[in-house]
C-alpha atoms as a PDB file:
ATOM      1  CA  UNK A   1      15.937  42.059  10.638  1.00  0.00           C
ATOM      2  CA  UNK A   2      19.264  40.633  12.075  1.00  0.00           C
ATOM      3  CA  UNK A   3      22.535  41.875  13.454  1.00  0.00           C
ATOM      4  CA  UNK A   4      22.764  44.996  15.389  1.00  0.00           C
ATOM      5  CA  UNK A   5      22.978  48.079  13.141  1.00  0.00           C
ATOM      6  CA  UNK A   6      25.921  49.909  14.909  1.00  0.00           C
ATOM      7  CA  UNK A   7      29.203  49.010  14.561  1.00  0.00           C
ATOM      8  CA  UNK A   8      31.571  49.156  17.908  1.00  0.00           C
ATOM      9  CA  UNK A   9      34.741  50.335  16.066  1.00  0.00           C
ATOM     10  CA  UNK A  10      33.150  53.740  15.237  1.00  0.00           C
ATOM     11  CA  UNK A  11      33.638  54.678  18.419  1.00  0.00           C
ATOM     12  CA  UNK A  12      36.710  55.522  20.463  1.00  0.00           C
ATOM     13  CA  UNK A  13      38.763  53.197  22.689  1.00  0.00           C
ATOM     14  CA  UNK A  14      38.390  54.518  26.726  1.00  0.00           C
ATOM     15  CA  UNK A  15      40.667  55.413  28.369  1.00  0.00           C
ATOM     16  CA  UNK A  16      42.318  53.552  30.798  1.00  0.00           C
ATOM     17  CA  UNK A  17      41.475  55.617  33.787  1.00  0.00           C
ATOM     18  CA  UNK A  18      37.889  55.172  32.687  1.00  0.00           C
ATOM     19  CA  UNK A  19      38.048  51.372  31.687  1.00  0.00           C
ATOM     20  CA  UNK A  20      39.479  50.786  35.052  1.00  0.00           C
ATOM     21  CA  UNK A  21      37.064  52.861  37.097  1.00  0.00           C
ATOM     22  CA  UNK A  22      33.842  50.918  34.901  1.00  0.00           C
ATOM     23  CA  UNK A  23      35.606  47.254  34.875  1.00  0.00           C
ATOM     24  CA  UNK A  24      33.795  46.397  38.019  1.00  0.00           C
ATOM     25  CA  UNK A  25      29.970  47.356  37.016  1.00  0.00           C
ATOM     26  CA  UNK A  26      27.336  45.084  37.903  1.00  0.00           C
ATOM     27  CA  UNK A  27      29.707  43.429  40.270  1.00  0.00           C
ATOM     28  CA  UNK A  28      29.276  45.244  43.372  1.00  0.00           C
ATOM     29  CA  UNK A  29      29.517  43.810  46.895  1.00  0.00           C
ATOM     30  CA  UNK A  30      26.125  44.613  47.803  1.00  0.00           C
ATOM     31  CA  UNK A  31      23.390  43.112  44.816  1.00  0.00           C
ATOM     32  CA  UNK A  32      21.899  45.853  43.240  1.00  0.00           C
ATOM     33  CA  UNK A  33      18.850  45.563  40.251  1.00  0.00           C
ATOM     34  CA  UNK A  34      21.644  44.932  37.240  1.00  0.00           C
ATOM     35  CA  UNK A  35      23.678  42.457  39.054  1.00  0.00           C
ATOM     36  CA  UNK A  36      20.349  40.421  40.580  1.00  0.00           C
ATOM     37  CA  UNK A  37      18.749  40.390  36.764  1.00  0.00           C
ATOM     38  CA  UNK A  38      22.347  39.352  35.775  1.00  0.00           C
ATOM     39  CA  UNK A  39      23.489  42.041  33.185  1.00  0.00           C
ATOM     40  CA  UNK A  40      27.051  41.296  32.158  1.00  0.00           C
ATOM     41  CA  UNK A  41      29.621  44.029  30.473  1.00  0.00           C
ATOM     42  CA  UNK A  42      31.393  42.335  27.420  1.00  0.00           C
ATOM     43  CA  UNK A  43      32.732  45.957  25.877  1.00  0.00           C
ATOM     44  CA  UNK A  44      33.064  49.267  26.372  1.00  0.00           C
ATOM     45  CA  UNK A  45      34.280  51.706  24.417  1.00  0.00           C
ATOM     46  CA  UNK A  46      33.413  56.070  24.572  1.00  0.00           C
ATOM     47  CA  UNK A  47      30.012  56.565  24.412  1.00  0.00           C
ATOM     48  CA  UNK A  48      29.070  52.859  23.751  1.00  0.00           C
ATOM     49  CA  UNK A  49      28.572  49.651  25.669  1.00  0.00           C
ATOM     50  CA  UNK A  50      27.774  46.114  24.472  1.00  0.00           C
ATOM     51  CA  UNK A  51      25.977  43.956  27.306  1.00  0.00           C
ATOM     52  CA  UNK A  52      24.826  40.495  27.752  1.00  0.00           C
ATOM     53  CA  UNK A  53      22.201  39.007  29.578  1.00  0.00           C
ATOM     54  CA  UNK A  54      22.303  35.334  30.058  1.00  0.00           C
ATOM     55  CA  UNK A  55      19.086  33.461  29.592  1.00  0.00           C
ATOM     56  CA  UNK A  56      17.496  32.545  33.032  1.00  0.00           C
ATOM     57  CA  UNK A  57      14.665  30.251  33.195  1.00  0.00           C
ATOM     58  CA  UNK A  58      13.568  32.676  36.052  1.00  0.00           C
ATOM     59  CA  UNK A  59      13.601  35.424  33.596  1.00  0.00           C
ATOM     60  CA  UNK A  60      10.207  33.713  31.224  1.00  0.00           C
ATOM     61  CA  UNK A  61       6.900  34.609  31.397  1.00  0.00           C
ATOM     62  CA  UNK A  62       4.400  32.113  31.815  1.00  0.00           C
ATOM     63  CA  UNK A  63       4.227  31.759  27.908  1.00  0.00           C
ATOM     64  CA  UNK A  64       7.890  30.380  27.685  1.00  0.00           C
ATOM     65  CA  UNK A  65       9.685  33.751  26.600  1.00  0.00           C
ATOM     66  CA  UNK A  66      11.869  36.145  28.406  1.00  0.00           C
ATOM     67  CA  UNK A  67       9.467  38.865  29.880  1.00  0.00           C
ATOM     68  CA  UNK A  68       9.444  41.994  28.447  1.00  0.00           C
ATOM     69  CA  UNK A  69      10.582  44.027  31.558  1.00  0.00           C
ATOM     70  CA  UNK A  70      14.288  41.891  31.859  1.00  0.00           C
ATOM     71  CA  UNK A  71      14.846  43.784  28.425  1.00  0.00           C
ATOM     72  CA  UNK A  72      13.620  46.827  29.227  1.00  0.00           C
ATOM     73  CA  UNK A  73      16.643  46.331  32.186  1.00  0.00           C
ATOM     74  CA  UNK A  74      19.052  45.408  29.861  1.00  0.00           C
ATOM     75  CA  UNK A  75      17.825  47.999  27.648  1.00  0.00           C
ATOM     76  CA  UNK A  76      18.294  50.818  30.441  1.00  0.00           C
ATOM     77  CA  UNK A  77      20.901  49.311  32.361  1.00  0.00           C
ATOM     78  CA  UNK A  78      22.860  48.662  28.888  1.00  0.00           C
ATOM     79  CA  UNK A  79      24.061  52.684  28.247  1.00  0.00           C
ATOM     80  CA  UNK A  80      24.719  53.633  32.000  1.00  0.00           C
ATOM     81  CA  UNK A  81      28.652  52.443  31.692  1.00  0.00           C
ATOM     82  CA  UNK A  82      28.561  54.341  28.256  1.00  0.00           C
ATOM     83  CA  UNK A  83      27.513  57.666  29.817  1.00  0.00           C
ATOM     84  CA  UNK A  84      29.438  57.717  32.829  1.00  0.00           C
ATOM     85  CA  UNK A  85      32.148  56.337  31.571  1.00  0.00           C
ATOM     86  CA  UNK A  86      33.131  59.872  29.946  1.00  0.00           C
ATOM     87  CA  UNK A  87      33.240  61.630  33.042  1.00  0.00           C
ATOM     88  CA  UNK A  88      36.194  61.947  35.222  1.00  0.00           C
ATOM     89  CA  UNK A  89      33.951  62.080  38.994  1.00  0.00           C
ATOM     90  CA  UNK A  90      31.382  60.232  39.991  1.00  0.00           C
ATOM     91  CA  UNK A  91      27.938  61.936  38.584  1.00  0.00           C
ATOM     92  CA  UNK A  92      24.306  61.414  39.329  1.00  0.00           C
ATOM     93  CA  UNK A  93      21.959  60.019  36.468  1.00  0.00           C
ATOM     94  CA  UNK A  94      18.744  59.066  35.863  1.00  0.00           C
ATOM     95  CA  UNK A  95      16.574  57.633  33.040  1.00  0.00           C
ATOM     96  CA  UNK A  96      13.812  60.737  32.054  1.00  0.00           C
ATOM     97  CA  UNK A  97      12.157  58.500  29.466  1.00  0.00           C
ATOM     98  CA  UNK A  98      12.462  55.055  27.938  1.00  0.00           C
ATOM     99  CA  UNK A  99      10.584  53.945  24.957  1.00  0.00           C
ATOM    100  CA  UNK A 100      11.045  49.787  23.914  1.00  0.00           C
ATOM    101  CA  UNK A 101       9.935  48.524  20.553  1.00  0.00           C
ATOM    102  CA  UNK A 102       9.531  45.218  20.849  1.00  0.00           C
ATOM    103  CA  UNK A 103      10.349  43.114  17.325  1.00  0.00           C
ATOM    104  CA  UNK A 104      10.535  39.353  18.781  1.00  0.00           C
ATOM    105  CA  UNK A 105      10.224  37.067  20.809  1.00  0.00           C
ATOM    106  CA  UNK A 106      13.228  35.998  23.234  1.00  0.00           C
ATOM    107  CA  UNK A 107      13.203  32.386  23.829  1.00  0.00           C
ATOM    108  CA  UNK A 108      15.474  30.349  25.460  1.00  0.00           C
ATOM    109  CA  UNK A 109      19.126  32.396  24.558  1.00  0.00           C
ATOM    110  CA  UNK A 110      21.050  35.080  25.621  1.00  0.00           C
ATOM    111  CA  UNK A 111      20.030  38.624  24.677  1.00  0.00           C
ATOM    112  CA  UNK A 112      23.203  41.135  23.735  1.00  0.00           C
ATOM    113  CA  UNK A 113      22.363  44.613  23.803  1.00  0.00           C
ATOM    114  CA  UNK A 114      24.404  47.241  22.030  1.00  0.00           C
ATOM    115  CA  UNK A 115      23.851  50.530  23.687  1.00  0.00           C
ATOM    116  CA  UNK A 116      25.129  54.560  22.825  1.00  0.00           C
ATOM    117  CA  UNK A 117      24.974  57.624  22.899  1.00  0.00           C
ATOM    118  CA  UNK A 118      23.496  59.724  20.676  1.00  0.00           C
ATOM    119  CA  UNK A 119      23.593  63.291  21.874  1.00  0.00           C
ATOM    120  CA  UNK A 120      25.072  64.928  24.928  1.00  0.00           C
ATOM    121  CA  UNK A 121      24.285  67.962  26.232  1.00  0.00           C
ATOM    122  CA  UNK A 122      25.134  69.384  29.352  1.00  0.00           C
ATOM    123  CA  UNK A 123      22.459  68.081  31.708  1.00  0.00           C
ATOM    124  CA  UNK A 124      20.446  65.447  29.181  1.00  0.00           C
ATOM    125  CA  UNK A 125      21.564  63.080  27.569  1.00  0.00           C
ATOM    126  CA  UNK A 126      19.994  60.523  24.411  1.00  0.00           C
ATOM    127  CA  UNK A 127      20.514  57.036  23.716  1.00  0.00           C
ATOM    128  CA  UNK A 128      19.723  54.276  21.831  1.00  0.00           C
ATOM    129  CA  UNK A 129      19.921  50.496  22.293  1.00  0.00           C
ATOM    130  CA  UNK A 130      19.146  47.416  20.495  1.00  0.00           C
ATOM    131  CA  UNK A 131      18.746  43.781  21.447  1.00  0.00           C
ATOM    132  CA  UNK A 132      20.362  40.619  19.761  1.00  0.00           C
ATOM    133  CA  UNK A 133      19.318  37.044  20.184  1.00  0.00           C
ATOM    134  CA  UNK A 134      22.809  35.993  20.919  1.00  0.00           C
ATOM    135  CA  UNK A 135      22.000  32.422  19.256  1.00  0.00           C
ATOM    136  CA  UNK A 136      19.544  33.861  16.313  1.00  0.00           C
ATOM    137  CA  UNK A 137      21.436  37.025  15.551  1.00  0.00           C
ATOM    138  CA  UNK A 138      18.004  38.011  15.321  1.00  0.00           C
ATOM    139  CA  UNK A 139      16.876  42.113  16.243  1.00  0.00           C
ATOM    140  CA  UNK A 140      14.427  41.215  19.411  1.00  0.00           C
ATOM    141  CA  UNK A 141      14.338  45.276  20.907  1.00  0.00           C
ATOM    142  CA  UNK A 142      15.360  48.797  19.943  1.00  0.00           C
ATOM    143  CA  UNK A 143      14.835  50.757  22.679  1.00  0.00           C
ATOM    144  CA  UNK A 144      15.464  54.928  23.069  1.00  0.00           C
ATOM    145  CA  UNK A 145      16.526  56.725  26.656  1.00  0.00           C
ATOM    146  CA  UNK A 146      16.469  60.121  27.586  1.00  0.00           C
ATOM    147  CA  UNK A 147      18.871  60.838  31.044  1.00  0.00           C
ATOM    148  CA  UNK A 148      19.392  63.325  33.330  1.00  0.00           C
ATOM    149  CA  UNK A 149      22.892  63.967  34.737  1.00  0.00           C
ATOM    150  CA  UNK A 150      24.078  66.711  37.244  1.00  0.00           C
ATOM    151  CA  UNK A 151      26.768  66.583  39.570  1.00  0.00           C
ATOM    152  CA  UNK A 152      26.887  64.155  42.751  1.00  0.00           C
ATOM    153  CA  UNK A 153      24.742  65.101  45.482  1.00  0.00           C
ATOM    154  CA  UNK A 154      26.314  64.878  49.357  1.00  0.00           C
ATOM    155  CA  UNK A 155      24.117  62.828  51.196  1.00  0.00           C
ATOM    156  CA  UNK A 156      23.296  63.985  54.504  1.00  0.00           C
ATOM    157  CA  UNK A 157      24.225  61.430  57.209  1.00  0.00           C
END
């Protein structure tokens, strides 16, 4: 299998209120998990986000492959922009469940990951996300998320 199986243009552009407010993900002044494992945004459109995450020597197993648990990241980290990206305050969300089928090896090359949503409701929310060899064009992971959203919490200080 090769090529991701969802195509970008069937979903909406943003707009620009959102695509400015998400522009900046993963490049935070403080390093958080996405931005240390290196997850790039390359689009991002309603409901759908395509990621990247550059290949890493650091990011192989012993066994010369990209571990497992930098795709799982990209995976999970892949639909965040996609689901907050449709709301107009800041929200609270967290993955419930995440199931990765791994199809291939990753070895040596970038990894894209397509991520979206596939049904929203008004506190969970489903996704799915699959993984490109950005060299081989080659499926390596199809992974499927479950979220919880709810409104932001005030932290006490």
């Amino acid at each position: 299998m090769t090529s991701s199986k969802v195509d970008p243009q069937q979903f909406a552009e943003l707009a620009t209120s959102a695509r400015e407010r998400w522009s900046n993900f993963g490049n935070w002044e403080r390093i958080y998990f996405p931005s240390l494992v290196g997850v790039q945004i390359e689009e991002l459109r309603v409901d759908y986000c395509r990621m990247r995450l550059p290949f890493r020597a650091e990011l192989e197993q012993p066994m010369g492959v990209v571990h497992g648990g930098a795709i799982a990241t990209l995976i999970d980290v892949c639909v965040v922009p996609a689901i907050g990206a449709a709301y107009e305050s800041v929200v609270n969300y967290s993955t419930v469940d995440l199931h990765v089928q791994y199809h291939r090896a990753l070895i040596q090359e970038d990894a894209v990951c397509h991520g979206w949503v596939t049904k929203r409701g008004r506190s969970v929310i489903f996704c799915e996300a699959e993984v490109i060899g950005a060299s081989s064009d080659k499926v390596i992971a199809h992974g499927f998320m479950t979220y919880n959203v709810s409104p932001q919490r005030v932290r006490d200080s």
